[in-house]
Protein backbone atom coordinates (compact mmCIF):
# COMPACT_ATOMS: atom_id res chain seq x y z
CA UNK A 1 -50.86 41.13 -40.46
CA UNK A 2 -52.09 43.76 -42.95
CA UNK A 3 -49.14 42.85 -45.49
CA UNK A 4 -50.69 39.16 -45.47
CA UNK A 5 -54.57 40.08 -45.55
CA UNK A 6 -53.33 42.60 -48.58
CA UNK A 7 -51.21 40.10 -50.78
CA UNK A 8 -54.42 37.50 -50.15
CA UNK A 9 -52.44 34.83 -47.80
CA UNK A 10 -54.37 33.18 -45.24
CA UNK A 11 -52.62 34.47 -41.61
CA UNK A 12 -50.67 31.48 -40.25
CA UNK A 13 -52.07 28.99 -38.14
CA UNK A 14 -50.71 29.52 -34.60
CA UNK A 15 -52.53 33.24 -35.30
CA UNK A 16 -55.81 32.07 -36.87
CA UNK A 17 -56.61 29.75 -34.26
CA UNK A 18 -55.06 31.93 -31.29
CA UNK A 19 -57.01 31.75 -28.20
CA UNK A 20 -58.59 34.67 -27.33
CA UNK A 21 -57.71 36.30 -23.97
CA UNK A 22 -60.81 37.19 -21.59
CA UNK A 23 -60.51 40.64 -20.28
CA UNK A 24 -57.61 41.33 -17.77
CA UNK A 25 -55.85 38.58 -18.61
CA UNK A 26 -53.55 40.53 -21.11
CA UNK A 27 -51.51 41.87 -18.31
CA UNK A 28 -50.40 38.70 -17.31
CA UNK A 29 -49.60 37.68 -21.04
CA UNK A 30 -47.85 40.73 -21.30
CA UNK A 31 -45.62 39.85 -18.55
CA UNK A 32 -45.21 36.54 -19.84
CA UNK A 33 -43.99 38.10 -22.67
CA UNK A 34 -41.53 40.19 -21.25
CA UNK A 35 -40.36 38.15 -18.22
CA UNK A 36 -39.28 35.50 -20.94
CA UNK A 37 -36.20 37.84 -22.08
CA UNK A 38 -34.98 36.83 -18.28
CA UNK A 39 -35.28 32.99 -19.13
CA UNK A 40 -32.01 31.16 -18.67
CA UNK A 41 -31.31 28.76 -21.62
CA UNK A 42 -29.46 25.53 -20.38
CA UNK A 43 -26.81 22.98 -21.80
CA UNK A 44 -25.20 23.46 -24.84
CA UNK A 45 -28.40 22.63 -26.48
CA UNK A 46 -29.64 26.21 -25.02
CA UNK A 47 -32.74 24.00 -23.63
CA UNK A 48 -34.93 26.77 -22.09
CA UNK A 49 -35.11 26.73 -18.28
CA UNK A 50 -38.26 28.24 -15.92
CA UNK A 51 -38.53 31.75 -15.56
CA UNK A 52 -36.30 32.55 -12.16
CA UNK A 53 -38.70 34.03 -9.49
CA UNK A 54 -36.64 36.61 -9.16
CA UNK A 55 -37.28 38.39 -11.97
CA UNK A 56 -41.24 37.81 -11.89
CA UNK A 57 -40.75 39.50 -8.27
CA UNK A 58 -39.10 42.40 -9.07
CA UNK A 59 -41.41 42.44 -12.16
CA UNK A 60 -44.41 42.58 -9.62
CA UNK A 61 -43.30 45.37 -7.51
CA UNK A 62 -41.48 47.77 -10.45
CA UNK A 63 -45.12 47.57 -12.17
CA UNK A 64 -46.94 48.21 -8.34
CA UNK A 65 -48.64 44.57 -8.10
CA UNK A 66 -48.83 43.84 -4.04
CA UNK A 67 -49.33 40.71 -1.63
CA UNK A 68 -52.38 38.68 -3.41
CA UNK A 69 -51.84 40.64 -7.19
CA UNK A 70 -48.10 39.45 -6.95
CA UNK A 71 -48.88 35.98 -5.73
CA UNK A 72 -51.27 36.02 -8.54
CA UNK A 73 -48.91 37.16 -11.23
CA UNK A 74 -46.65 34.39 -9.78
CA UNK A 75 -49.00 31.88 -10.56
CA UNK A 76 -50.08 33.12 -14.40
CA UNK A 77 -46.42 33.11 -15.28
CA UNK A 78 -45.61 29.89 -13.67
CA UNK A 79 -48.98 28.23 -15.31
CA UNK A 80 -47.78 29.93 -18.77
CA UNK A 81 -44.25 29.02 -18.25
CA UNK A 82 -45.29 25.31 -17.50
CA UNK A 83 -47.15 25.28 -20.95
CA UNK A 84 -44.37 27.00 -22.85
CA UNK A 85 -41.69 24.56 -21.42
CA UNK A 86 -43.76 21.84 -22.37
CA UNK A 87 -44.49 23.13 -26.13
CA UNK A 88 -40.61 23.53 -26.48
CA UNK A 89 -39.61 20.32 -24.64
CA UNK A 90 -42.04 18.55 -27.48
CA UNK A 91 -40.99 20.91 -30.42
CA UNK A 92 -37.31 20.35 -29.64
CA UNK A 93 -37.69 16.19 -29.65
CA UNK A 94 -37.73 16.05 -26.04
CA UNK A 95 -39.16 12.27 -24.63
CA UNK A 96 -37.62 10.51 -27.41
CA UNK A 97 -34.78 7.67 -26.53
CA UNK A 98 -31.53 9.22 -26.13
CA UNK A 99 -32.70 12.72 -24.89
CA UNK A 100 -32.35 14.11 -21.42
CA UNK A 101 -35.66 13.88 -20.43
CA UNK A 102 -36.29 10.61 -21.34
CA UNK A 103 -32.74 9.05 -19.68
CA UNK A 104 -33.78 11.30 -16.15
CA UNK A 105 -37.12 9.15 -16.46
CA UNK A 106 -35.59 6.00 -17.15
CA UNK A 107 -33.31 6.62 -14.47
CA UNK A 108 -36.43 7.55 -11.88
CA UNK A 109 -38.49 4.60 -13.02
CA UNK A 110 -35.51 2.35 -12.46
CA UNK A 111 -35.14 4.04 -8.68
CA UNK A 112 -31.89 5.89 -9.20
């Protein structure tokens, strides 16, 4: 960012309005960050799936979270996950006639 403050540019948006993180919390973003190397991408599209449990699991215990701290970091990652799939699913055109998403809920609104 100190290449953009130098030359005068205005940081990009996504970074001038990023939320800031309460205290703690950057240990689960950090995870985030990392477990999402582990995501599978789906369909020739490479649509990006969840984050397999698996790998938050192992995750958990390599960097010593136990019982309640891994359920936890389950959670954060499944909450941040949730929001990520939904940012892509909308960035990618997802909903719009003649996508997957939208023919799966055309297909569970008709009943099959």
């Amino acid at each position: 960012m100190g290449a953009v403050y130098r030359r005068g540019m205005a940081p990009p948006e996504f970074i001038a309005n990023a939320p800031v993180l309460l205290p703690g919390l950057e240990l689960y973003y950090d995870a985030f960050q990392e477990l999402s190397t582990c995501r599978p991408y789906i369909g020739l599209e490479g649509v990006p799936g969840p984050i397999p449990w698996t790998a938050i699991d192992r995750y958990g215990l390599a960097h010593g979270f136990e019982e309640e701290g891994l359920d936890y970091l389950v959670k954060m990652t499944r909450a941040l996950d949730d929001e990520f799939l939904v940012y892509m699913r909308k960035a990618n055109g997802g909903d719009k006639p003649g996508t997957i998403q939208q023919e799966d809920r055309n297909a569970g609104e008709a009943g099959g």
